[in-house]
N, C-alpha and C. Protein backbone atom coordinates (compact mmCIF):
# COMPACT_ATOMS: atom_id res chain seq x y z
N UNK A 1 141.11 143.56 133.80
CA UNK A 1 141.44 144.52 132.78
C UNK A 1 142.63 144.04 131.95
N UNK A 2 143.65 143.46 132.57
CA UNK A 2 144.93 143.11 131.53
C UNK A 2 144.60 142.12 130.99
N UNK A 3 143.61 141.11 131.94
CA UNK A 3 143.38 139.82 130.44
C UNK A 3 142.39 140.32 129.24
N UNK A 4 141.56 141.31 129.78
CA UNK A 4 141.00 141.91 128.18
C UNK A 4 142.38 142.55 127.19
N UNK A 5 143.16 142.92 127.95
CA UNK A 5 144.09 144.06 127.06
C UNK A 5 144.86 142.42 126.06
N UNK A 6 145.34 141.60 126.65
CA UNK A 6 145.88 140.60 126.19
C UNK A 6 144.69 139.65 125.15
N UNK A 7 143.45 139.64 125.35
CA UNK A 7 142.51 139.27 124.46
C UNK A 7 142.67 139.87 123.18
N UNK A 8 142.32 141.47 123.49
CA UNK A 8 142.62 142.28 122.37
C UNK A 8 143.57 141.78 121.06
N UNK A 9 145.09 141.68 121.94
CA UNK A 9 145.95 141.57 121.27
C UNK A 9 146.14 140.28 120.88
N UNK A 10 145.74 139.30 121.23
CA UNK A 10 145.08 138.00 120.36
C UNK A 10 144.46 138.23 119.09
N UNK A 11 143.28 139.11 119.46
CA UNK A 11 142.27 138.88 118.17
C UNK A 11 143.24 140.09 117.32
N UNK A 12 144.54 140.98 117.56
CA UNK A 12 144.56 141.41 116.08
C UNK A 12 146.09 140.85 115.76
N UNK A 13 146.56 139.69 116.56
CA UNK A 13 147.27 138.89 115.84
C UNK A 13 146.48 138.07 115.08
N UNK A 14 145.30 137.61 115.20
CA UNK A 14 144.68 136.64 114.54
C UNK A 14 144.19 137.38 113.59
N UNK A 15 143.95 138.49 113.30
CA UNK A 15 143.13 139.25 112.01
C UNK A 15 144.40 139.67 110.87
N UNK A 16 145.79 139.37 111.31
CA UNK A 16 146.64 139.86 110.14
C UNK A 16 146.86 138.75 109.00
N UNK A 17 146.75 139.19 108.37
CA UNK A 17 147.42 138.27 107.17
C UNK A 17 148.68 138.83 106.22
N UNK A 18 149.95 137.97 106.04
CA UNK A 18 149.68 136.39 106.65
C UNK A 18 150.24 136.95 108.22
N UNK A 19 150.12 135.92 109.02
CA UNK A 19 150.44 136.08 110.16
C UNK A 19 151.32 134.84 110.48
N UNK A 20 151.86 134.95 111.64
CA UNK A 20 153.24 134.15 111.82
C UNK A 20 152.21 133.35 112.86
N UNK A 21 153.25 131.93 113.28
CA UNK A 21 152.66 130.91 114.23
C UNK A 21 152.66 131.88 115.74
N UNK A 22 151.62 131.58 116.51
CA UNK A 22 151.60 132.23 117.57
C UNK A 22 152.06 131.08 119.11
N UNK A 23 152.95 131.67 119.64
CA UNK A 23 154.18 131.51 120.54
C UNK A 23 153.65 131.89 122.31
N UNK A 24 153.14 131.88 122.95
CA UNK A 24 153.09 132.36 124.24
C UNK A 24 154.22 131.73 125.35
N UNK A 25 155.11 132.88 125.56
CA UNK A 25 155.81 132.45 126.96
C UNK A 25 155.78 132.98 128.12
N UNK A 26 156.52 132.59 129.12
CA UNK A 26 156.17 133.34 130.36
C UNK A 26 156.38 132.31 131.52
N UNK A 27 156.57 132.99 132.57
CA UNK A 27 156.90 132.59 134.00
C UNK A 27 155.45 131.42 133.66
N UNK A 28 155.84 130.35 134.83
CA UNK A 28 154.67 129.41 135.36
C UNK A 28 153.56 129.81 136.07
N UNK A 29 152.29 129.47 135.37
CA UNK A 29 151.87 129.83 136.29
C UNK A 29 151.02 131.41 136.92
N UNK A 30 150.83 132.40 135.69
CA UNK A 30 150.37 133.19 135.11
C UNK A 30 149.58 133.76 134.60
N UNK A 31 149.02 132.37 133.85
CA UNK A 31 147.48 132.68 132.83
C UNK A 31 147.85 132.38 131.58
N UNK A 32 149.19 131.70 131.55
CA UNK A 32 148.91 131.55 130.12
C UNK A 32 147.97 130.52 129.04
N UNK A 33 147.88 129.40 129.60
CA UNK A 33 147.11 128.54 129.45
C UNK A 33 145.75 129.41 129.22
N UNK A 34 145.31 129.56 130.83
CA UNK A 34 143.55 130.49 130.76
C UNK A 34 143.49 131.34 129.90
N UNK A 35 144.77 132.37 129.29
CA UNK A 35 144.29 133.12 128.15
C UNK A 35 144.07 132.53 127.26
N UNK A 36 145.05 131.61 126.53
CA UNK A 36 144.93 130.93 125.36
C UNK A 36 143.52 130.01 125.06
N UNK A 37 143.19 129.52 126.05
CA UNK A 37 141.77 128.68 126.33
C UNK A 37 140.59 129.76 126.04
N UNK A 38 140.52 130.76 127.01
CA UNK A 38 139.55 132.20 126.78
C UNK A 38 139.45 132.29 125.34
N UNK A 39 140.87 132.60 124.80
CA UNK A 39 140.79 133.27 123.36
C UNK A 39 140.09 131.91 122.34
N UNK A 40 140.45 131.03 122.96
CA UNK A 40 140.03 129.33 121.62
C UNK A 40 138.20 129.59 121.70
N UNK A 41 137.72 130.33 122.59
CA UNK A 41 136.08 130.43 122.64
C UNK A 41 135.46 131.03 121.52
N UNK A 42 136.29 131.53 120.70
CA UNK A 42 135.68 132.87 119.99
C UNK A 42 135.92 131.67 118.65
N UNK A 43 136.31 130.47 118.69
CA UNK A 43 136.58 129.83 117.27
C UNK A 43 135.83 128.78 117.28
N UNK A 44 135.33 128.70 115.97
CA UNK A 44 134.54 126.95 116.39
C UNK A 44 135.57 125.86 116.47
N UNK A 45 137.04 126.35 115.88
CA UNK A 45 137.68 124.71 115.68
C UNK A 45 139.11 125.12 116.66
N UNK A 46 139.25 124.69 117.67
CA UNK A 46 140.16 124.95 118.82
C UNK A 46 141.45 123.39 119.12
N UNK A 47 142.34 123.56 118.89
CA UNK A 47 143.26 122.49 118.96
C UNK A 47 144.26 122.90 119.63
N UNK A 48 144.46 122.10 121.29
CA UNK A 48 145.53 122.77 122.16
C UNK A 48 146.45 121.92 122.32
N UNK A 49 147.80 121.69 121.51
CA UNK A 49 148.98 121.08 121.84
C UNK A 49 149.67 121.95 122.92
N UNK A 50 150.29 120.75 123.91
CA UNK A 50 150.87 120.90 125.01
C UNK A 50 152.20 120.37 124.41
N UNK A 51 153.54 120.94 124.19
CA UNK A 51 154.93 120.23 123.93
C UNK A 51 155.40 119.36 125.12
N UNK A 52 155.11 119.60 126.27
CA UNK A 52 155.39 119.60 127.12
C UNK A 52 154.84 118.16 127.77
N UNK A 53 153.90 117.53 127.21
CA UNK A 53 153.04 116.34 127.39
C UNK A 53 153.27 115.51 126.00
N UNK A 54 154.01 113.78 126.94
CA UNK A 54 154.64 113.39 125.55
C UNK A 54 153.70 112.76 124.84
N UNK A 55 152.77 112.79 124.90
CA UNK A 55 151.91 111.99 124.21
C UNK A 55 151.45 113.38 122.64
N UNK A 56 151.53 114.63 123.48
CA UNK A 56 151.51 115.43 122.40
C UNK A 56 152.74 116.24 121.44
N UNK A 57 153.50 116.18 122.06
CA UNK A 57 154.93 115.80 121.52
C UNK A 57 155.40 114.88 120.65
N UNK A 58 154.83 113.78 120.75
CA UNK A 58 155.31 112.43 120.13
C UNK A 58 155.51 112.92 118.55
N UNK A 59 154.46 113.08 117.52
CA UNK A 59 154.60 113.27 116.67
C UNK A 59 155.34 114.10 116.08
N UNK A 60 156.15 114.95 116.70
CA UNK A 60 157.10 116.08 116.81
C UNK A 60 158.77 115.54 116.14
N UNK A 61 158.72 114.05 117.37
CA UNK A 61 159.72 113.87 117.01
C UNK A 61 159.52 112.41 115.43
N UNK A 62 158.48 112.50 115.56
CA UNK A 62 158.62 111.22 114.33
C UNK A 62 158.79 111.77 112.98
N UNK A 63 158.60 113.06 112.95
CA UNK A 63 158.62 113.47 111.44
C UNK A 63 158.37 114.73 111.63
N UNK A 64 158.99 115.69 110.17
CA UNK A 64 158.84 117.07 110.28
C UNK A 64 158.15 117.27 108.88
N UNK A 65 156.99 116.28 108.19
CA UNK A 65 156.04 116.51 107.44
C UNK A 65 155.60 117.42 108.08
N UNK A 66 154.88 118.40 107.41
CA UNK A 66 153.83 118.75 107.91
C UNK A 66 152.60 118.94 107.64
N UNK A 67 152.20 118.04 106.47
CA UNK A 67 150.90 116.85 106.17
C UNK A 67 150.70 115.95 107.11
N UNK A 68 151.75 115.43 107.29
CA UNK A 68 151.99 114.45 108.41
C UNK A 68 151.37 114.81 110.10
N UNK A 69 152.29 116.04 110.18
CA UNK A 69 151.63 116.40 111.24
C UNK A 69 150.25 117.28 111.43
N UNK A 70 149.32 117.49 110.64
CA UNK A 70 148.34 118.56 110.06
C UNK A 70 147.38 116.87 110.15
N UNK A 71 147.73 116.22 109.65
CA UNK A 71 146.43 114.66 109.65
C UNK A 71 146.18 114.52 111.17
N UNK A 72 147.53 114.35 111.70
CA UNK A 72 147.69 113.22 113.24
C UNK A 72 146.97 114.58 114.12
N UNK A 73 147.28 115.69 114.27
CA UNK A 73 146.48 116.83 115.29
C UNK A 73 144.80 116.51 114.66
């Protein structure tokens, strides 16, 4: 029941316009990942940066284009 309630509130952050970058935090270990993954089902085009993994990080620190970074994802 709470990961529907948290679905919910996915899809009407995703229906506002404009809407701000979306942020998930939280203790380890939780669901945050599995929600965010759940919610990427409902889209055809799903792109999951991890900051936390330097290979997806990397481009983070090479430049704060963000053409730059919008090509390389």
């Amino acid at each position: 029941m709470y990961e529907r309630e948290l679905i919910s509130q996915l899809r009407q952050w995703s229906e506002r316009t404009p809407r701000k970058p979306l942020v998930i935090r939280g203790a380890r270990q939780v669901g945050k990942s599995t929600l965010v993954h759940e919610f990427g089902k409902e889209f055809d085009v799903f792109i999951e940066v991890n900051l936390e993994l330097s290979e997806d990080a990397h481009i983070f620190t090479q430049t704060d284009d963000v053409k730059a970074i919008w090509q390389y994802l």
